[in-house]
Protein backbone atom coordinates (compact mmCIF):
# COMPACT_ATOMS: atom_id res chain seq x y z
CA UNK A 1 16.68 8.15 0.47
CA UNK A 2 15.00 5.01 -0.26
CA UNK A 3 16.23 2.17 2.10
CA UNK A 4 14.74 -0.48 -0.19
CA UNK A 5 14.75 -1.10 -3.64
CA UNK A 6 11.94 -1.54 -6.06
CA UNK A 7 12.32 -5.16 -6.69
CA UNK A 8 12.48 -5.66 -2.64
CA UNK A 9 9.36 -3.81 -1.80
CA UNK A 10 7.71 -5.79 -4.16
CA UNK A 11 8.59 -8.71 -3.10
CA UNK A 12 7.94 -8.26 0.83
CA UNK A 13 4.36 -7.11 -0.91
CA UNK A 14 3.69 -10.24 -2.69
CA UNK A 15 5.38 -11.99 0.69
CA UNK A 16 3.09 -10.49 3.18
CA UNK A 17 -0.35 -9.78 1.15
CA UNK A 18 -1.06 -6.59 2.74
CA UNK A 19 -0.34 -3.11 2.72
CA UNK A 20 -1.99 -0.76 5.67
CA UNK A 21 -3.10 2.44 4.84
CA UNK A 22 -3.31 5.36 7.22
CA UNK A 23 -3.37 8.58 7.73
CA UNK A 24 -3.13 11.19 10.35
CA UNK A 25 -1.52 14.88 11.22
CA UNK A 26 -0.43 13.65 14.86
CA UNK A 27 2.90 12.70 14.92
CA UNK A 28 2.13 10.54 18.61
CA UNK A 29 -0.90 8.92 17.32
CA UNK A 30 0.72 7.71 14.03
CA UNK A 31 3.49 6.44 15.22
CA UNK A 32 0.96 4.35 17.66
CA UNK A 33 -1.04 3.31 14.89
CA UNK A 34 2.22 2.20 12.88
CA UNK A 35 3.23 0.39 16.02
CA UNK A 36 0.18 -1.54 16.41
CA UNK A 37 0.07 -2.72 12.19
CA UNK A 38 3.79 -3.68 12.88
CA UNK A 39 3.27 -5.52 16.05
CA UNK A 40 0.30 -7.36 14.10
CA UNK A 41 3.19 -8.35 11.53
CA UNK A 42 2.78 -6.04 8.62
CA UNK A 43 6.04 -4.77 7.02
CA UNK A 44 4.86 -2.27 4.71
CA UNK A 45 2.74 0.42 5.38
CA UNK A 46 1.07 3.42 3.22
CA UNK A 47 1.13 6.83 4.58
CA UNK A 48 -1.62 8.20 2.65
CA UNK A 49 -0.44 11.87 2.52
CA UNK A 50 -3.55 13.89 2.24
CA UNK A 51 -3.09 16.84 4.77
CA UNK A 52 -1.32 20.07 5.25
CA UNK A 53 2.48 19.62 5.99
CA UNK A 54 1.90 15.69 5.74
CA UNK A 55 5.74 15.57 4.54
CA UNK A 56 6.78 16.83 7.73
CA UNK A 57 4.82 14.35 9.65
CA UNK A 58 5.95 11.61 6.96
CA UNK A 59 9.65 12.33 7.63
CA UNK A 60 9.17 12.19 11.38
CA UNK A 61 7.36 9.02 11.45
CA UNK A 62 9.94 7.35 8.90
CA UNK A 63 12.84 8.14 11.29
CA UNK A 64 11.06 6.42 14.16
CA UNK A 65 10.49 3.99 12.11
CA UNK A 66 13.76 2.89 10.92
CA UNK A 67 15.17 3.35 14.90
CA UNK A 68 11.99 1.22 16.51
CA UNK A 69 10.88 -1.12 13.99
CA UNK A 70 13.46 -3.58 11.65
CA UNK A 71 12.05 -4.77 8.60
CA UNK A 72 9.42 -1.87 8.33
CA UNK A 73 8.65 -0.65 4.76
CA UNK A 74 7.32 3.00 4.39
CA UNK A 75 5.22 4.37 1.70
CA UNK A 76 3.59 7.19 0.92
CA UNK A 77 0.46 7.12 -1.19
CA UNK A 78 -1.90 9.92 -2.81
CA UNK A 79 0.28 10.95 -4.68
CA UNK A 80 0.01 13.75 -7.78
CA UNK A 81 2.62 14.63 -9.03
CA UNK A 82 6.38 14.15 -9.75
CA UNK A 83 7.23 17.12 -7.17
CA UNK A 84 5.26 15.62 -4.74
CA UNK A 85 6.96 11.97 -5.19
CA UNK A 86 10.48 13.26 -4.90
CA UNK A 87 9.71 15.20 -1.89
CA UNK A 88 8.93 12.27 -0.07
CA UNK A 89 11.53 9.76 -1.75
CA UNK A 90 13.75 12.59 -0.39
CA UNK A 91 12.18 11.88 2.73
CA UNK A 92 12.93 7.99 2.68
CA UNK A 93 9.68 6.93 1.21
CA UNK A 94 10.12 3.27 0.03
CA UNK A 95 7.23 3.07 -1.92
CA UNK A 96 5.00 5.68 -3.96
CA UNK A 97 1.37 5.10 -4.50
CA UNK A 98 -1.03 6.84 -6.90
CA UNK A 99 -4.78 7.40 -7.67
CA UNK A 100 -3.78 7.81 -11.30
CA UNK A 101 -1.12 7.17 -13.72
CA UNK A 102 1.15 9.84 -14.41
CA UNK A 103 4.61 9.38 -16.73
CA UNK A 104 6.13 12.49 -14.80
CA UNK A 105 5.48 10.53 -11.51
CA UNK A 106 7.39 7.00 -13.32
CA UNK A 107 10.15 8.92 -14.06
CA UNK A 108 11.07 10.26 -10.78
CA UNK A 109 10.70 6.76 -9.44
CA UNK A 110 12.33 4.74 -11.79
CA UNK A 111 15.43 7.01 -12.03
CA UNK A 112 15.47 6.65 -7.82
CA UNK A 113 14.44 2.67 -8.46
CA UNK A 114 11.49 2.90 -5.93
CA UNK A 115 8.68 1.48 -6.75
CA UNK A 116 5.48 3.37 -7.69
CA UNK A 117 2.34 1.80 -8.09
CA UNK A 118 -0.53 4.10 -10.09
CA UNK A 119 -4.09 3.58 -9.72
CA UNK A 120 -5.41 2.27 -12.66
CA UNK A 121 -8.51 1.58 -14.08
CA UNK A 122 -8.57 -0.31 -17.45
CA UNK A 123 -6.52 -2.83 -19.48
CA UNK A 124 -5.18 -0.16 -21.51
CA UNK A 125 -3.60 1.88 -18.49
CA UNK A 126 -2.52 -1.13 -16.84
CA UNK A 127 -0.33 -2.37 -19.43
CA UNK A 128 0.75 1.32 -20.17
CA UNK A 129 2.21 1.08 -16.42
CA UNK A 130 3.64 -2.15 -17.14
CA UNK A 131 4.94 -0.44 -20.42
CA UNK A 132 6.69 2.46 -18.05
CA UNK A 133 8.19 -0.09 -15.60
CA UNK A 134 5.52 -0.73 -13.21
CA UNK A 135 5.91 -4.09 -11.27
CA UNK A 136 2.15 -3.72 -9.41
CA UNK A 137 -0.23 -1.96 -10.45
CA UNK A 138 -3.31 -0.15 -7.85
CA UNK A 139 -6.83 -1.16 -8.98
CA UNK A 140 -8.47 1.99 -7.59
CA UNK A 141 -10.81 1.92 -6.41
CA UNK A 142 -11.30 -1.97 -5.87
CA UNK A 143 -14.95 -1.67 -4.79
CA UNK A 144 -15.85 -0.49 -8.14
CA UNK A 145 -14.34 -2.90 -10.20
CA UNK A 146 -14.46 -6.06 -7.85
CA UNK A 147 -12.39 -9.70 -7.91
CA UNK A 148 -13.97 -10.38 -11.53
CA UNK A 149 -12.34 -7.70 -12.83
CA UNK A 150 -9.23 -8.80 -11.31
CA UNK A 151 -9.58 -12.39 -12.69
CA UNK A 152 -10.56 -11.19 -16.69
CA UNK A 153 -7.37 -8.87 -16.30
CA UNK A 154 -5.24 -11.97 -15.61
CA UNK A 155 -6.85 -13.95 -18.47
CA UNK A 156 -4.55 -12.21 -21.29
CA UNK A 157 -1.94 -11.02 -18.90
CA UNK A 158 -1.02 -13.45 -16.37
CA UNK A 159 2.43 -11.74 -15.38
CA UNK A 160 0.31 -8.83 -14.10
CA UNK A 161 0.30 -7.97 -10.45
CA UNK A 162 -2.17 -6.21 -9.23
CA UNK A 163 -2.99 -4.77 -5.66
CA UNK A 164 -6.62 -3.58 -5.12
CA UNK A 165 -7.38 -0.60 -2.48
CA UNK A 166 -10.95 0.37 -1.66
CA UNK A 167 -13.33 -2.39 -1.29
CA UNK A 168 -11.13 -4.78 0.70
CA UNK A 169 -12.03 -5.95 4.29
CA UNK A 170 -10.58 -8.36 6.81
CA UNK A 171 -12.89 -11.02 6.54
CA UNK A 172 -12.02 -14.37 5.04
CA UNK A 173 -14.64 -14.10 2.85
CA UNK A 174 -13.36 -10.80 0.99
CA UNK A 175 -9.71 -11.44 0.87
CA UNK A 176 -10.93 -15.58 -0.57
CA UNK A 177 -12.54 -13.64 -3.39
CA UNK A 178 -9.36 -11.38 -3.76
CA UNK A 179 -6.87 -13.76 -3.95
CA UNK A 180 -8.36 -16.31 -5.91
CA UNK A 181 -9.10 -14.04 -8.35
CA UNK A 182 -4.96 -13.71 -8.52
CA UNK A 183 -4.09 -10.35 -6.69
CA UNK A 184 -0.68 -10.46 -5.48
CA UNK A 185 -1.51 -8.22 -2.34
CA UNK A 186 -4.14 -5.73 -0.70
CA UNK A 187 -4.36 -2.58 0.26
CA UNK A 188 -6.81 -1.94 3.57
CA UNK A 189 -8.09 1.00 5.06
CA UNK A 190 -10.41 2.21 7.49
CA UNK A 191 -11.79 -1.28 7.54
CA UNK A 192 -8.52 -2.37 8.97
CA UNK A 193 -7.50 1.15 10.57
CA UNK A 194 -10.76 1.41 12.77
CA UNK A 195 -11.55 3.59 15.59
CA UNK A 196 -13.80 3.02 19.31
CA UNK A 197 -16.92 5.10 19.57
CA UNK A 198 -15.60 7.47 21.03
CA UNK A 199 -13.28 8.27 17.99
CA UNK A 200 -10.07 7.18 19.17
CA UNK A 201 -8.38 4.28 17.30
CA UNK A 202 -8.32 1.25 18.44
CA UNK A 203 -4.75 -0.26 18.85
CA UNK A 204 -5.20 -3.98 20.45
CA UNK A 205 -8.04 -4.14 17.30
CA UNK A 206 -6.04 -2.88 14.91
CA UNK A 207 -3.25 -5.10 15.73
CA UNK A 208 -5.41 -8.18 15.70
CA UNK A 209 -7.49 -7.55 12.75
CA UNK A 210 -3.51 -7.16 10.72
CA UNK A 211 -2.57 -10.59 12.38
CA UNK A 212 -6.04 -11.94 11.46
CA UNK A 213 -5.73 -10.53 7.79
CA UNK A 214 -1.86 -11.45 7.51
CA UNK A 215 -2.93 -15.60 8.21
CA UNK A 216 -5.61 -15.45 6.27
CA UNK A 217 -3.60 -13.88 2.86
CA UNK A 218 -1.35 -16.74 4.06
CA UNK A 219 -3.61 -19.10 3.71
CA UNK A 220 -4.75 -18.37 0.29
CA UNK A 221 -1.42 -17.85 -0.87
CA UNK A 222 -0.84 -20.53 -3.47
């Protein structure tokens, strides 16, 4: 069960300006990974839920979580489909994240009051999310669609808050063209999530580049 409500993850989204993403089927070098985006001072992060038996790796990581790390918001994102959300709400995901938008996946989610965020990719889906209860909305995949995008959306619909994924970096430069365009937060990862030569991650840079990215968002935060 959800340990935060809809309107609270949202607001620790708009709040902090970033949302990890990760993935990864060992349990020990997740809950590293997790460790070093929380020591770095996010409070929400995305498990993006794209293997074999990633619920059961999900629902291990989420009780470490809530024993080892106060304040930490789980997610789980690549989601499908409804039977896929409630499996991991039943799990204690926080948070469900979507490539596309799916009614059966809103109704799940609103009747739990988690929050779901579906990828979307046009005016017309965006304020058909809004219309089923969405409070921010995935541009997916950011890279194709870019800051401009972002800043014609917000033209005619100024209450809309949107959270790009794909196409984000830590550099001040791409988060200045982000949030001036009016995102309310980010999603980052493998730019952020990133891994030594030899194909291990890197902790100490993973933690630094979340700091880095975390008071830079702050910055720009008007």
């Amino acid at each position: 069960m959800a340990q935060y409500t809809r309107l609270e993850v949202a607001a620790v989204m708009k709040q902090t300006g970033l949302v990890p993403l990760f993935y990864n089927s060992d349990i020990k070098i997740s809950k590293q990974v997790i460790k070093a985006c929380y020591n770095g001072g996010a409070r929400l992060l995305e498990f993006t839920a794209r293997g074999d038996f990633a619920h059961e790796v999900f629902g291990e990581l989420n009780k470490y979580v809530l024993k080892e790390m106060p304040g930490m918001i789980m997610g789980v994102g690549s989601i499908t489909d409804a039977a896929s959300a409630s499996r991991f709400m039943a799990l204690g995901a926080n948070f469900i994240v979507t490539p596309v938008l799916r009614e059966d996946i809103a109704i799940v989610c609103n009747r739990r009051k988690v929050l779901w965020s579906p990828g979307c990719g046009s005016l017309t889906e965006i304020a058909k999310a809004e219309e089923m209860g969405c409070e921010i909305v995935k541009l997916f995949p950011g890279s194709v669609y870019g800051p401009g995008f972002v800043k014609a959306i917000k033209g005619p619909q100024p209450w809309t808050s949107i959270m790009p994924t794909g196409g984000v970096s830590p550099t001040r430069e791409n988060l200045e063209g982000w949030f001036s365009a009016g995102v309310t937060c980010v999603g980052m990862g493998s730019k952020l999530i990133q891994k030594k030569e030899d194909g291990t991650f890197d902790l100490e840079k993973i933690e630094t580049l979340t700091r880095e990215s975390i008071q830079i968002i702050k910055s720009l935060q008007t």
